[in-house]
PDB file of N, CA and C in Angstrom:
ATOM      1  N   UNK A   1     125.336  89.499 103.344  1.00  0.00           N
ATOM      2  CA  UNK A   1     124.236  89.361 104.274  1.00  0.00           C
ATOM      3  C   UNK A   1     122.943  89.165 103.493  1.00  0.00           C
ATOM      4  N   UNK A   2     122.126  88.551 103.881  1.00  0.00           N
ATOM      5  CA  UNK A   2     120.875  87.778 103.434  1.00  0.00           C
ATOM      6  C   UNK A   2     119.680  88.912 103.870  1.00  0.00           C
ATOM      7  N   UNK A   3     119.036  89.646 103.107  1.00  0.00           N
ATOM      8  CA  UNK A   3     118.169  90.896 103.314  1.00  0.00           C
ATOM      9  C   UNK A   3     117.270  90.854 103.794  1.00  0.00           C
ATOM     10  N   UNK A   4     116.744  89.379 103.556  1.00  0.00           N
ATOM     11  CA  UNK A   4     114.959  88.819 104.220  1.00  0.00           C
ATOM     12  C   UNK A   4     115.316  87.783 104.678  1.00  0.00           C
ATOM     13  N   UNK A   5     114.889  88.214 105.987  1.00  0.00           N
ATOM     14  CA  UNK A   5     115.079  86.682 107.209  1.00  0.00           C
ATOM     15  C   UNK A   5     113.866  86.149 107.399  1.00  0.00           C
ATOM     16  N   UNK A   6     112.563  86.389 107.728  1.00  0.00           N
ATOM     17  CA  UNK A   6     111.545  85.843 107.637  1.00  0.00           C
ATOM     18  C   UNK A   6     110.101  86.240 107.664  1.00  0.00           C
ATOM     19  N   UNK A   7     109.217  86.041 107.188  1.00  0.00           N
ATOM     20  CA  UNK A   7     107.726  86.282 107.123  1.00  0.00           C
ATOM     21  C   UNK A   7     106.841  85.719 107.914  1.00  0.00           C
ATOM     22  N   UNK A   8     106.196  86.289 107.660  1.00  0.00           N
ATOM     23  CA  UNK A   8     104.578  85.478 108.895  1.00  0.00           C
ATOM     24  C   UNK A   8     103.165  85.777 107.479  1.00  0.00           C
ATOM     25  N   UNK A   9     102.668  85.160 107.424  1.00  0.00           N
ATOM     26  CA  UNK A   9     101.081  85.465 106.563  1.00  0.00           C
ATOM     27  C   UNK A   9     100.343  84.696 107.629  1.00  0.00           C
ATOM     28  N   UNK A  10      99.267  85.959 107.402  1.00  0.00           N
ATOM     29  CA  UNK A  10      98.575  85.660 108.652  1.00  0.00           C
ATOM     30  C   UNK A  10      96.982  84.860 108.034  1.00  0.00           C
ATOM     31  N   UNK A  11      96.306  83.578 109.048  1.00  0.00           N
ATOM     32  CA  UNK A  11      95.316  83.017 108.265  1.00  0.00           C
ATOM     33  C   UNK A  11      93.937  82.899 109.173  1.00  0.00           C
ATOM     34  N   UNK A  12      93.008  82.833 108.725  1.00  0.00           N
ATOM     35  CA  UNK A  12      92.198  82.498 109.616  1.00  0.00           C
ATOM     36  C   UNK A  12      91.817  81.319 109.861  1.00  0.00           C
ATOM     37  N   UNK A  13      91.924  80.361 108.744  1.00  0.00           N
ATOM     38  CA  UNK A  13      92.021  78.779 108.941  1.00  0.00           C
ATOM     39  C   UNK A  13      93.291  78.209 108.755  1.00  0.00           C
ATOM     40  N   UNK A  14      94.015  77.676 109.696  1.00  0.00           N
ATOM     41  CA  UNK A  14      95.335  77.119 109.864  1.00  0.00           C
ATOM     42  C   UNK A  14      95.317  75.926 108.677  1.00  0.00           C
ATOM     43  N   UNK A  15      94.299  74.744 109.167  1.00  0.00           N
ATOM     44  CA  UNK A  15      94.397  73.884 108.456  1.00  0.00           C
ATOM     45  C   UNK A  15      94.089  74.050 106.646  1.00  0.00           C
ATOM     46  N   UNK A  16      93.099  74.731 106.422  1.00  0.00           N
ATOM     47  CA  UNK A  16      92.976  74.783 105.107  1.00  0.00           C
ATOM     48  C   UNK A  16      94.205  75.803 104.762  1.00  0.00           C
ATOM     49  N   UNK A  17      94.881  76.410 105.061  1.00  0.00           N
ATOM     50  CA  UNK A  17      96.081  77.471 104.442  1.00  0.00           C
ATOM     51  C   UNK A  17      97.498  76.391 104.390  1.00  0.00           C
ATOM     52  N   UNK A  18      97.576  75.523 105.408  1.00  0.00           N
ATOM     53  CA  UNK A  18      98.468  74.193 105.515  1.00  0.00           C
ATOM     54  C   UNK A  18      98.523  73.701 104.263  1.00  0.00           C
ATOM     55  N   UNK A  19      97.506  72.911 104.489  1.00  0.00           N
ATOM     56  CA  UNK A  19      96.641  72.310 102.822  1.00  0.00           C
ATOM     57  C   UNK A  19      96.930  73.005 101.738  1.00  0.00           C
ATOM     58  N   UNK A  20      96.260  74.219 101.725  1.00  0.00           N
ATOM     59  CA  UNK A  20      96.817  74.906 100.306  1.00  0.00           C
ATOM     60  C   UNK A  20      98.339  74.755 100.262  1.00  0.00           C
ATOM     61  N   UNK A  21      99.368  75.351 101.186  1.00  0.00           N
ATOM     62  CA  UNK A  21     100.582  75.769 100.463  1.00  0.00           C
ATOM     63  C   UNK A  21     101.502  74.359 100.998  1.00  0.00           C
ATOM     64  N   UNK A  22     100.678  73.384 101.405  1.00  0.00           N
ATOM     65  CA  UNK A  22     102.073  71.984 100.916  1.00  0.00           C
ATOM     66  C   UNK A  22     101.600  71.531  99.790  1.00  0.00           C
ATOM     67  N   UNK A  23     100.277  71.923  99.282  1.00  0.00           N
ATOM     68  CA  UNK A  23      99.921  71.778  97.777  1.00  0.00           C
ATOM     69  C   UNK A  23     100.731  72.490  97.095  1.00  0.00           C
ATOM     70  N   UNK A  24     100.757  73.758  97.052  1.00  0.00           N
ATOM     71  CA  UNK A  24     101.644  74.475  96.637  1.00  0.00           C
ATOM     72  C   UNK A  24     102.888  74.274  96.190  1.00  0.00           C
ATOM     73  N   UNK A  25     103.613  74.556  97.099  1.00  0.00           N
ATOM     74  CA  UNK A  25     105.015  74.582  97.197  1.00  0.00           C
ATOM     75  C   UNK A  25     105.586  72.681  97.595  1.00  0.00           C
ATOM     76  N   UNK A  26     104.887  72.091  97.789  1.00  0.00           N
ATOM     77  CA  UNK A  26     105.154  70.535  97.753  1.00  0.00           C
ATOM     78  C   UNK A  26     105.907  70.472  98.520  1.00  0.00           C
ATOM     79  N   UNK A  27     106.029  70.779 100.101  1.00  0.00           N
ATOM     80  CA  UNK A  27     106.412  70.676 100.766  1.00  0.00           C
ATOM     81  C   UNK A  27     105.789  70.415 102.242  1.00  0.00           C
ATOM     82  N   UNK A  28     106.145  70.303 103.356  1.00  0.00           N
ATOM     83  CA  UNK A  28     105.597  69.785 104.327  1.00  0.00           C
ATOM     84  C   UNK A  28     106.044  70.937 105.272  1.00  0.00           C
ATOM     85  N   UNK A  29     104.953  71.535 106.464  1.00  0.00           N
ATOM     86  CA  UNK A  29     104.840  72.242 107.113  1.00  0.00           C
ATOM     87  C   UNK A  29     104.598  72.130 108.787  1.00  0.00           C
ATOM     88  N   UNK A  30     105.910  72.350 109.711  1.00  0.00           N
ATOM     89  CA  UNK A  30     105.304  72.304 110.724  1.00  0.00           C
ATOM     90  C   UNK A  30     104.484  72.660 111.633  1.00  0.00           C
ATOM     91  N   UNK A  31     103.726  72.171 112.419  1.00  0.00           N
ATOM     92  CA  UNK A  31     102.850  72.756 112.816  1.00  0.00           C
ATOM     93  C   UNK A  31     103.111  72.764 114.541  1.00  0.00           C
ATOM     94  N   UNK A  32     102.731  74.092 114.695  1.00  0.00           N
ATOM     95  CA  UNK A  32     102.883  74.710 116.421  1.00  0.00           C
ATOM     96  C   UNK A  32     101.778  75.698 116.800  1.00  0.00           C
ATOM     97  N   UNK A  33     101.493  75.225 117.835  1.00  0.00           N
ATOM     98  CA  UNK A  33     100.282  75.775 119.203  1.00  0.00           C
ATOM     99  C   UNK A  33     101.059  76.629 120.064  1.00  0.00           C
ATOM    100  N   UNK A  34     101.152  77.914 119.846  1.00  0.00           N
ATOM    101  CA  UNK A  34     102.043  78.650 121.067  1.00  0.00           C
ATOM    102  C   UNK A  34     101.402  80.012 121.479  1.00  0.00           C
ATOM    103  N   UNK A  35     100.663  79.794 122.567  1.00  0.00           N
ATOM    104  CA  UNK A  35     100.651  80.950 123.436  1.00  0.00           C
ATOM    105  C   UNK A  35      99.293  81.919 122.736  1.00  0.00           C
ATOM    106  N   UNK A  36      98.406  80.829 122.586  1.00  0.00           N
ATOM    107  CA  UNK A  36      97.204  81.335 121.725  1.00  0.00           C
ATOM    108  C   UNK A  36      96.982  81.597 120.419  1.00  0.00           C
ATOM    109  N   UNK A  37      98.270  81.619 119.786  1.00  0.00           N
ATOM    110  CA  UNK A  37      98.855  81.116 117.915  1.00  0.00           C
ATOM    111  C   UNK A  37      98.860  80.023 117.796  1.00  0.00           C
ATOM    112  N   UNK A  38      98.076  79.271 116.901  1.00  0.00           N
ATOM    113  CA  UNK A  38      98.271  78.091 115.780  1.00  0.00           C
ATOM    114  C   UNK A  38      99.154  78.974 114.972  1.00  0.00           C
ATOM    115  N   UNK A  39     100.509  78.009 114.432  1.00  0.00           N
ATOM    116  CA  UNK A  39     101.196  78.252 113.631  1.00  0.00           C
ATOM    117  C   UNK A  39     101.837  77.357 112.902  1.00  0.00           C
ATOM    118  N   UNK A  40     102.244  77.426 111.694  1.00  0.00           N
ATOM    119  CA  UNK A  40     102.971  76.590 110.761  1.00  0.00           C
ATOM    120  C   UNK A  40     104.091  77.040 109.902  1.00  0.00           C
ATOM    121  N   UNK A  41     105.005  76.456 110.355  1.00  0.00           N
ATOM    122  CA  UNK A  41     106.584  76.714 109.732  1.00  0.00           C
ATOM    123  C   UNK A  41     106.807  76.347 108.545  1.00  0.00           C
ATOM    124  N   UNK A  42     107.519  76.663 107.262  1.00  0.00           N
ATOM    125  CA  UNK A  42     108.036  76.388 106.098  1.00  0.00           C
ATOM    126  C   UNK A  42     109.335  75.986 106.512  1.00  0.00           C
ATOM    127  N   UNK A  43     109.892  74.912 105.670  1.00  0.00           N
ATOM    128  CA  UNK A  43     110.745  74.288 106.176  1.00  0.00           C
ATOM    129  C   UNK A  43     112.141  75.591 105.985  1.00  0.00           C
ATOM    130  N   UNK A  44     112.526  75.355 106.861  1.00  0.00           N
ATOM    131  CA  UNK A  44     113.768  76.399 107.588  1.00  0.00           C
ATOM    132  C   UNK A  44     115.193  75.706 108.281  1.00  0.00           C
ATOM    133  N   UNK A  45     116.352  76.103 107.963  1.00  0.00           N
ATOM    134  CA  UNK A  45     117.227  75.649 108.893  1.00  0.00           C
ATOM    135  C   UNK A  45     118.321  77.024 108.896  1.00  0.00           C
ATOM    136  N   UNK A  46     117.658  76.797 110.664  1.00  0.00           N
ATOM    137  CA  UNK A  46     118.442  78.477 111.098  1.00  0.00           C
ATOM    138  C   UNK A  46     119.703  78.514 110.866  1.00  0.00           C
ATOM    139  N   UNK A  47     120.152  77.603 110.742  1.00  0.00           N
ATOM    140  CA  UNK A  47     122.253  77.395 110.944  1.00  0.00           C
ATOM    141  C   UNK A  47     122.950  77.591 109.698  1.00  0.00           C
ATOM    142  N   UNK A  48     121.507  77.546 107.950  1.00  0.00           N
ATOM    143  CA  UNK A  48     122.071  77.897 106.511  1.00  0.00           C
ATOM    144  C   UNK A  48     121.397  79.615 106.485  1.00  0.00           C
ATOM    145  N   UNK A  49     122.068  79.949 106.523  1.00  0.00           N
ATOM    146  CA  UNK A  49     121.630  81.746 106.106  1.00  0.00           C
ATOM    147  C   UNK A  49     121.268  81.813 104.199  1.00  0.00           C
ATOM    148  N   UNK A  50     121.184  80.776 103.811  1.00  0.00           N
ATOM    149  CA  UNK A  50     120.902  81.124 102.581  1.00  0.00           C
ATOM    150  C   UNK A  50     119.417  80.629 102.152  1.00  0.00           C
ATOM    151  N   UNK A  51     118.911  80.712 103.145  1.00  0.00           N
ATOM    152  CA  UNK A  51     117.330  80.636 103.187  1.00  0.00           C
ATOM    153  C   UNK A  51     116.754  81.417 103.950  1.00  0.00           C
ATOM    154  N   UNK A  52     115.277  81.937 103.638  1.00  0.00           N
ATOM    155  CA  UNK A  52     114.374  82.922 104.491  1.00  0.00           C
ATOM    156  C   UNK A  52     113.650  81.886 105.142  1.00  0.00           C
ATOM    157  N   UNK A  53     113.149  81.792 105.725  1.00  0.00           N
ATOM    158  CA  UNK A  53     112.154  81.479 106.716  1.00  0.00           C
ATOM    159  C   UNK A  53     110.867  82.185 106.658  1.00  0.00           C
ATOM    160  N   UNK A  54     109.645  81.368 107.539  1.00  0.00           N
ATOM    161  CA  UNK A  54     108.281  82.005 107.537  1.00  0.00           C
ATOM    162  C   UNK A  54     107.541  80.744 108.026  1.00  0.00           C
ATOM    163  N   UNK A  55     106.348  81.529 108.527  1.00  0.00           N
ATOM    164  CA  UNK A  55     105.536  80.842 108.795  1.00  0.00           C
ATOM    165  C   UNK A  55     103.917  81.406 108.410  1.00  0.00           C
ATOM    166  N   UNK A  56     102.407  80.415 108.881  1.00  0.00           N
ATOM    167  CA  UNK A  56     100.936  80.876 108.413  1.00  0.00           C
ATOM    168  C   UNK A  56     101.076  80.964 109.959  1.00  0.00           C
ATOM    169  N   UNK A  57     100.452  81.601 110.176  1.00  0.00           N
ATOM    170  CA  UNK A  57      99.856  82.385 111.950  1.00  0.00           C
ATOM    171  C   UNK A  57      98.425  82.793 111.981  1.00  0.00           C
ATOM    172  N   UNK A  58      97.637  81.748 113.119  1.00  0.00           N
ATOM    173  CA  UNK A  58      96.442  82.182 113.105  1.00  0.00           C
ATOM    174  C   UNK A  58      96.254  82.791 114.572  1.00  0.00           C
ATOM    175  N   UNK A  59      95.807  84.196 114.690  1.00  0.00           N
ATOM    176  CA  UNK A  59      95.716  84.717 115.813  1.00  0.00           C
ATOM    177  C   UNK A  59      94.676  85.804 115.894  1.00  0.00           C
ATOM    178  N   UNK A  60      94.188  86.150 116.759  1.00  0.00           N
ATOM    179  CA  UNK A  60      93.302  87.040 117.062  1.00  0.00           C
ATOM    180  C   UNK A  60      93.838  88.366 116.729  1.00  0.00           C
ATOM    181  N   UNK A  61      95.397  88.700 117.069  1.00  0.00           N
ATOM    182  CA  UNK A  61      95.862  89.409 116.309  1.00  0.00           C
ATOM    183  C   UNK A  61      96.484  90.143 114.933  1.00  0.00           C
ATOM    184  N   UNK A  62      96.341  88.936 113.947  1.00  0.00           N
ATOM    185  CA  UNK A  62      97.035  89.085 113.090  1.00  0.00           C
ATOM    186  C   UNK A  62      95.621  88.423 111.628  1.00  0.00           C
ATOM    187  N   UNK A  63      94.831  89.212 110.688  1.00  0.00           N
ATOM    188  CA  UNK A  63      94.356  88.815 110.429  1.00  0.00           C
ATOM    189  C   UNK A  63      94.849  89.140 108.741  1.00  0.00           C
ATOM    190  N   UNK A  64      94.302  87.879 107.842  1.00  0.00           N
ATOM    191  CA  UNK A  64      94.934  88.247 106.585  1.00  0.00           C
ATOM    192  C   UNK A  64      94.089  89.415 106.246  1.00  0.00           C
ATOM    193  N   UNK A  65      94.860  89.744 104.609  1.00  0.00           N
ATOM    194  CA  UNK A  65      94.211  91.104 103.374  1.00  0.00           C
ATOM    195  C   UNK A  65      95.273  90.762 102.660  1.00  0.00           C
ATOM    196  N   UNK A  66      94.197  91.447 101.410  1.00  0.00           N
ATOM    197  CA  UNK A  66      95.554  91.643 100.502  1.00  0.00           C
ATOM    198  C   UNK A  66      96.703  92.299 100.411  1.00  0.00           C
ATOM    199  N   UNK A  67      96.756  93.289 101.677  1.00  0.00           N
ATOM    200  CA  UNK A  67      97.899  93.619 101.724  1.00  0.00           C
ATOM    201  C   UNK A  67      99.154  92.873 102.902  1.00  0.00           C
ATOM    202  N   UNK A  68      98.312  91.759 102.918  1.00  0.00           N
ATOM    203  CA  UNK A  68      98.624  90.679 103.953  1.00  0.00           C
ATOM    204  C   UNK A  68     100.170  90.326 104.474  1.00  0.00           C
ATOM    205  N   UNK A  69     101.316  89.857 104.308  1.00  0.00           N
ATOM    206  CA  UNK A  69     102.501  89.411 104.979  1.00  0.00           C
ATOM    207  C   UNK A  69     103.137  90.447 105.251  1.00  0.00           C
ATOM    208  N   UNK A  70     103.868  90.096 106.125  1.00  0.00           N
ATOM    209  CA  UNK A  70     105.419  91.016 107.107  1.00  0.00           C
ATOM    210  C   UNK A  70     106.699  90.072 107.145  1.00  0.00           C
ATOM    211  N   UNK A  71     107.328  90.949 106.183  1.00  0.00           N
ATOM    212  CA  UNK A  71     108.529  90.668 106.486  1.00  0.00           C
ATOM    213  C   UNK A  71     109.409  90.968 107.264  1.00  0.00           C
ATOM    214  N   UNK A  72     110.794  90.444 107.223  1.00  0.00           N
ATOM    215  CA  UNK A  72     111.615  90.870 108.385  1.00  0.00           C
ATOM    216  C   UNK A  72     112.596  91.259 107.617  1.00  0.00           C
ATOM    217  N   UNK A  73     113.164  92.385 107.937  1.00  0.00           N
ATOM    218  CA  UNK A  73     114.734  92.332 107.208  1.00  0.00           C
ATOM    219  C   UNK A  73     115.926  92.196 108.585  1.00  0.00           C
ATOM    220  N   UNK A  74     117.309  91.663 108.110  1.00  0.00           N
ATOM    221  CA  UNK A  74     118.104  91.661 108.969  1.00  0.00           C
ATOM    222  C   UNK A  74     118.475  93.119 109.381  1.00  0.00           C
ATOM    223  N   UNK A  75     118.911  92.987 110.306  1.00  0.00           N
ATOM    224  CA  UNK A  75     119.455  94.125 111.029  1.00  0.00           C
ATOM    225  C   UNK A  75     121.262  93.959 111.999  1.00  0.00           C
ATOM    226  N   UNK A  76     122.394  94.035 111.437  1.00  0.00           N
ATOM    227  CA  UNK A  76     123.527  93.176 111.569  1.00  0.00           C
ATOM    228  C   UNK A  76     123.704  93.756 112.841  1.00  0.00           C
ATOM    229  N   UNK A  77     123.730  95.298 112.765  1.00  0.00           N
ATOM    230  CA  UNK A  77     124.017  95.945 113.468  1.00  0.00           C
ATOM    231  C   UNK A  77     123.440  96.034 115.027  1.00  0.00           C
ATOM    232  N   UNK A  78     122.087  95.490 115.427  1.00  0.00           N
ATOM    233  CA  UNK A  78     120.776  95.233 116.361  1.00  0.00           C
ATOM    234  C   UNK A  78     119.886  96.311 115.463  1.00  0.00           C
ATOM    235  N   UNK A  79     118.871  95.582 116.762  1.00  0.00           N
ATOM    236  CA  UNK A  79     117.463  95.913 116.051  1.00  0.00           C
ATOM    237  C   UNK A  79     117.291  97.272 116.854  1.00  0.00           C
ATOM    238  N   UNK A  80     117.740  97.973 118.040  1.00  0.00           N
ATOM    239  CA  UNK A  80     118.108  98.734 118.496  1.00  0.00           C
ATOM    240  C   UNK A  80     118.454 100.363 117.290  1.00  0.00           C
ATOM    241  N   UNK A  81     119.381  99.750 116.795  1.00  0.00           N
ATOM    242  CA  UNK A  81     119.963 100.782 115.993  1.00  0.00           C
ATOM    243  C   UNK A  81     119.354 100.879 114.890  1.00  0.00           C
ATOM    244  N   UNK A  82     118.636  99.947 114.448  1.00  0.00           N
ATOM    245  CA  UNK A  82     117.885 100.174 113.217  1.00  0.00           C
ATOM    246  C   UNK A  82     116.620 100.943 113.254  1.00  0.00           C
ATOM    247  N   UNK A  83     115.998 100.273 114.474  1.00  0.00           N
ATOM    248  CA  UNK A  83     114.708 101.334 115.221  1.00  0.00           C
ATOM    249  C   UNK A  83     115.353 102.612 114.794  1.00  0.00           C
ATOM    250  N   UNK A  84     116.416 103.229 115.828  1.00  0.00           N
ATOM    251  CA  UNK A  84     116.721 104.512 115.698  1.00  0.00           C
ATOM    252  C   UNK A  84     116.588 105.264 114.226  1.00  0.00           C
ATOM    253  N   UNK A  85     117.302 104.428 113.590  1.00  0.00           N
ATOM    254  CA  UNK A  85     117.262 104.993 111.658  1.00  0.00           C
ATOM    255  C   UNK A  85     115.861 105.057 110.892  1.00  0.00           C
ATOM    256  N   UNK A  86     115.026 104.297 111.496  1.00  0.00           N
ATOM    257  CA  UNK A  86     113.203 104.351 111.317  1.00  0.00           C
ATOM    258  C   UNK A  86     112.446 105.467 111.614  1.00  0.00           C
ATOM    259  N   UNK A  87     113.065 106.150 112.968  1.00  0.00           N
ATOM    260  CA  UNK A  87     112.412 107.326 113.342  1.00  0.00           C
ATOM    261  C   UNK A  87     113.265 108.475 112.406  1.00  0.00           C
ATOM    262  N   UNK A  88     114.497 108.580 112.393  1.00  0.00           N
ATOM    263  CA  UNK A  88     115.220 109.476 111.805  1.00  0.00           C
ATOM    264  C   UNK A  88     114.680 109.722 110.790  1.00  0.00           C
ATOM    265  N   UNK A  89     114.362 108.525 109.705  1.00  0.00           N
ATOM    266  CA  UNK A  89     114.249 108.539 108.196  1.00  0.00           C
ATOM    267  C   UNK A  89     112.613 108.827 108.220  1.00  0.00           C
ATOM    268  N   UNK A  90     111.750 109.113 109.347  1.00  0.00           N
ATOM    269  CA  UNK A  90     110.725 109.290 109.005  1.00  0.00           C
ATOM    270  C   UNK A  90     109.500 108.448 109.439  1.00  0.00           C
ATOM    271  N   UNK A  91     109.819 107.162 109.890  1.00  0.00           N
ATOM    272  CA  UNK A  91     108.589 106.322 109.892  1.00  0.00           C
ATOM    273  C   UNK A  91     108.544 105.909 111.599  1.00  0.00           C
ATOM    274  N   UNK A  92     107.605 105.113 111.866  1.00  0.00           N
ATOM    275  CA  UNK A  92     107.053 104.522 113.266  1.00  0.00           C
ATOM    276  C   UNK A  92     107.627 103.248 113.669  1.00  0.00           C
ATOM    277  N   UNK A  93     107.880 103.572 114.904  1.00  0.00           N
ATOM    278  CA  UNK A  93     108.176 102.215 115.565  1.00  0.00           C
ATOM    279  C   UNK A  93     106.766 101.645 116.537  1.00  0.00           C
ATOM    280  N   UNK A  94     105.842 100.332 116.060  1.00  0.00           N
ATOM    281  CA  UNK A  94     105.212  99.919 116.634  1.00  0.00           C
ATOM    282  C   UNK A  94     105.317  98.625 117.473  1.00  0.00           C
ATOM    283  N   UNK A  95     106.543  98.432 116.881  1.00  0.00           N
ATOM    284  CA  UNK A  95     107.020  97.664 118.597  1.00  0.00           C
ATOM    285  C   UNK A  95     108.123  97.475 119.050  1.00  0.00           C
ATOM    286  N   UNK A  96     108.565  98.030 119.733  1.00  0.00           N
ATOM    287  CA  UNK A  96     110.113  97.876 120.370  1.00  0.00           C
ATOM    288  C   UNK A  96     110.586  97.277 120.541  1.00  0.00           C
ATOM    289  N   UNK A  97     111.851  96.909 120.139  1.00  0.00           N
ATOM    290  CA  UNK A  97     113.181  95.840 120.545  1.00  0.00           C
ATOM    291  C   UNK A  97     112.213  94.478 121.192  1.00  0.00           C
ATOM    292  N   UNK A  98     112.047  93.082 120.676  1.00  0.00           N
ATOM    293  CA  UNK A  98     111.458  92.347 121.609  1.00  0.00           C
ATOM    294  C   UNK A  98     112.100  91.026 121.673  1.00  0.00           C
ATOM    295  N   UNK A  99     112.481  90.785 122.906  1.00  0.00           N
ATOM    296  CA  UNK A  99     113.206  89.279 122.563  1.00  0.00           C
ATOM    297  C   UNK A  99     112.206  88.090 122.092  1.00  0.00           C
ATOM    298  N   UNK A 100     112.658  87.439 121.023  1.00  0.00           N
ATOM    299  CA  UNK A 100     111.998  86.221 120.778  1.00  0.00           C
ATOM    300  C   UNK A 100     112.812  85.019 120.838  1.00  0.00           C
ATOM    301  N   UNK A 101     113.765  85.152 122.322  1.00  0.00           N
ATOM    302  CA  UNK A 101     114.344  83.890 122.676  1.00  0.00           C
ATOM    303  C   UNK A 101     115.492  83.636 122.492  1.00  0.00           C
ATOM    304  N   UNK A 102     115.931  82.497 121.980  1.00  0.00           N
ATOM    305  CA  UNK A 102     117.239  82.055 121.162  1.00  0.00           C
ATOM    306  C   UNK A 102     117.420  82.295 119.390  1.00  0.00           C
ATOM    307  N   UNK A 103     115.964  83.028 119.378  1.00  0.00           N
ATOM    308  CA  UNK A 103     116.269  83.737 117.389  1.00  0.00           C
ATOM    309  C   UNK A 103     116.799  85.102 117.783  1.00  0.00           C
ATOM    310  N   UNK A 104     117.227  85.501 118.948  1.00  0.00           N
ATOM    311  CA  UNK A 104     117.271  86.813 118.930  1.00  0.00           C
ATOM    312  C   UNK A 104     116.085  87.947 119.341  1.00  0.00           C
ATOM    313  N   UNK A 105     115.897  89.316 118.724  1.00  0.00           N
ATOM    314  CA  UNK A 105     115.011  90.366 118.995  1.00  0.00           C
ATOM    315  C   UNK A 105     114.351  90.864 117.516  1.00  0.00           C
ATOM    316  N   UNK A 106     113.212  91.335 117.597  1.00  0.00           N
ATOM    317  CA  UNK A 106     112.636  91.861 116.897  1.00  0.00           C
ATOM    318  C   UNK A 106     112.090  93.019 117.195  1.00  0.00           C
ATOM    319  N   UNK A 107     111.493  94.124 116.286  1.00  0.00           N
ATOM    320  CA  UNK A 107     110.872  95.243 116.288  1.00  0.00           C
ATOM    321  C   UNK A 107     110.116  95.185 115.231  1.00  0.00           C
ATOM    322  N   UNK A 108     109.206  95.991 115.128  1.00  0.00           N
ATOM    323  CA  UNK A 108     107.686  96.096 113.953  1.00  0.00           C
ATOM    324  C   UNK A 108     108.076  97.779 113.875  1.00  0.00           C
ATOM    325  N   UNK A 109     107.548  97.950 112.410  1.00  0.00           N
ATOM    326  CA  UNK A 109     107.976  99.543 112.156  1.00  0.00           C
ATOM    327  C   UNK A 109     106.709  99.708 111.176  1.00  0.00           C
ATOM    328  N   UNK A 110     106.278 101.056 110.737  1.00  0.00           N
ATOM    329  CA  UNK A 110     105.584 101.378 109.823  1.00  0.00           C
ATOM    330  C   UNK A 110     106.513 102.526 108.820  1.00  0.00           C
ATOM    331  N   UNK A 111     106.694 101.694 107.637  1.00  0.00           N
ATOM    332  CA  UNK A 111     107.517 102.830 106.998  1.00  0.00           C
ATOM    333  C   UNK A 111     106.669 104.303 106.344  1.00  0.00           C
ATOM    334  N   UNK A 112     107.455 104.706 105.636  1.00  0.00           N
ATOM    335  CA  UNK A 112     106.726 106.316 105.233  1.00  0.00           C
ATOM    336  C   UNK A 112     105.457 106.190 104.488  1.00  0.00           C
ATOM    337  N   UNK A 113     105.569 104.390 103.707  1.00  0.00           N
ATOM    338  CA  UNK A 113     104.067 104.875 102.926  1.00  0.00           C
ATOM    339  C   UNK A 113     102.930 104.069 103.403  1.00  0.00           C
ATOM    340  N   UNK A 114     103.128 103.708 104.540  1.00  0.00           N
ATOM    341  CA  UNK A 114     102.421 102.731 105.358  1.00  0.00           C
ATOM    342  C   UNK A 114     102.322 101.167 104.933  1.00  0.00           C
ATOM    343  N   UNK A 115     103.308 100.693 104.865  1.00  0.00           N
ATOM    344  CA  UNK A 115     103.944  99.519 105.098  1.00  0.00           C
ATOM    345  C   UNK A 115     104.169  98.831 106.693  1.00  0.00           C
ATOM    346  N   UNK A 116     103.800  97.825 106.894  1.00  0.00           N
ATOM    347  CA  UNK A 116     104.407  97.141 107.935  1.00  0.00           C
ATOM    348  C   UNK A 116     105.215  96.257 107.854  1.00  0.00           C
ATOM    349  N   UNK A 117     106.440  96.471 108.121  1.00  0.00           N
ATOM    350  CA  UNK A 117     107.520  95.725 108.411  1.00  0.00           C
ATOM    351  C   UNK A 117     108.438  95.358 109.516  1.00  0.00           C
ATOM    352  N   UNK A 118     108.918  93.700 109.753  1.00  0.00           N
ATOM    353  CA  UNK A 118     109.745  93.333 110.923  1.00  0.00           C
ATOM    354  C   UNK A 118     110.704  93.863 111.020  1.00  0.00           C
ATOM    355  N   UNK A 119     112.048  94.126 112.031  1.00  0.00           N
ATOM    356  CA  UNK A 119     113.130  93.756 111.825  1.00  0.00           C
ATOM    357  C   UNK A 119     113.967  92.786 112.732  1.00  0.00           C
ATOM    358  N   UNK A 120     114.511  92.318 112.729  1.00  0.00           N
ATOM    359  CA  UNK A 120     115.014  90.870 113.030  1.00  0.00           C
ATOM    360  C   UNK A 120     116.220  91.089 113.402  1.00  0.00           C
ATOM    361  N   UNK A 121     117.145  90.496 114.396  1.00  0.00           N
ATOM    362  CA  UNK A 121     118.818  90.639 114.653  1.00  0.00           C
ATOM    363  C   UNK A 121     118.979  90.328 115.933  1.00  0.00           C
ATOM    364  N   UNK A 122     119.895  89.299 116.053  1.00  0.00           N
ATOM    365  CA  UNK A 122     120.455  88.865 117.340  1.00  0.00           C
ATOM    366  C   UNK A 122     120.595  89.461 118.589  1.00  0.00           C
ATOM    367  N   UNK A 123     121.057  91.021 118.323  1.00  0.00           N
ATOM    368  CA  UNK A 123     120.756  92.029 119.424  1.00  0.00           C
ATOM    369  C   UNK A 123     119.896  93.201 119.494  1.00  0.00           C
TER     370      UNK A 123
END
């Protein structure tokens, strides 16, 4: 199983963060308007598990720092049960089980040393 499924870095200028990282990484980035997010995808194909995924997200909610990206780790088992092992082991659940469609569900957690992290899984 593949440990990191995907990231978000969050930007305040879509286009100049575009710019920078297809400079970067020499690659080409899609770009999506959804639901009050400008966002831009790194190239991804959901159907090879031997790639992470991510995207730049500009939102009112999500603003960069240096302690800036969130990852996701898989969760085989659901995201359900992993929540549960978050509170057990100590840390916060700040967002519950959430469907994001046909990728499945996600949850947001704060671990013990104040980290924010996704978790990601089909159920």
């Amino acid at each position: 199983m593949k440990l990191l499924n995907w990231f978000q870095i969050p930007v305040t200028d879509l286009d100049r963060a575009v710019t920078f990282y297809e400079a970067v990484m020499q690659t080409k980035l899609e770009r999506l308007d959804d639901e009050g997010m400008k966002r831009a995808f790194f190239p991804h194909d959901a159907t090879h598990h031997d790639r992470t995924g991510g995207e730049l997200v500009q939102s009112a909610n999500d603003q960069p720092s240096k302690d800036g990206v969130t990852i996701y780790f898989n969760s085989e088992d659901g995201v359900d049960a992993c929540l549960a092992r978050v509170v057990a082991a100590g840390g916060t659940v700040t967002l519950p089980r959430t469907s994001i469609g046909e990728w499945g569900f996600i949850g947001l957690i704060v671990d013990t040393e104040g980290n924010g992290i996704g978790i990601h899984g089909m159920s």
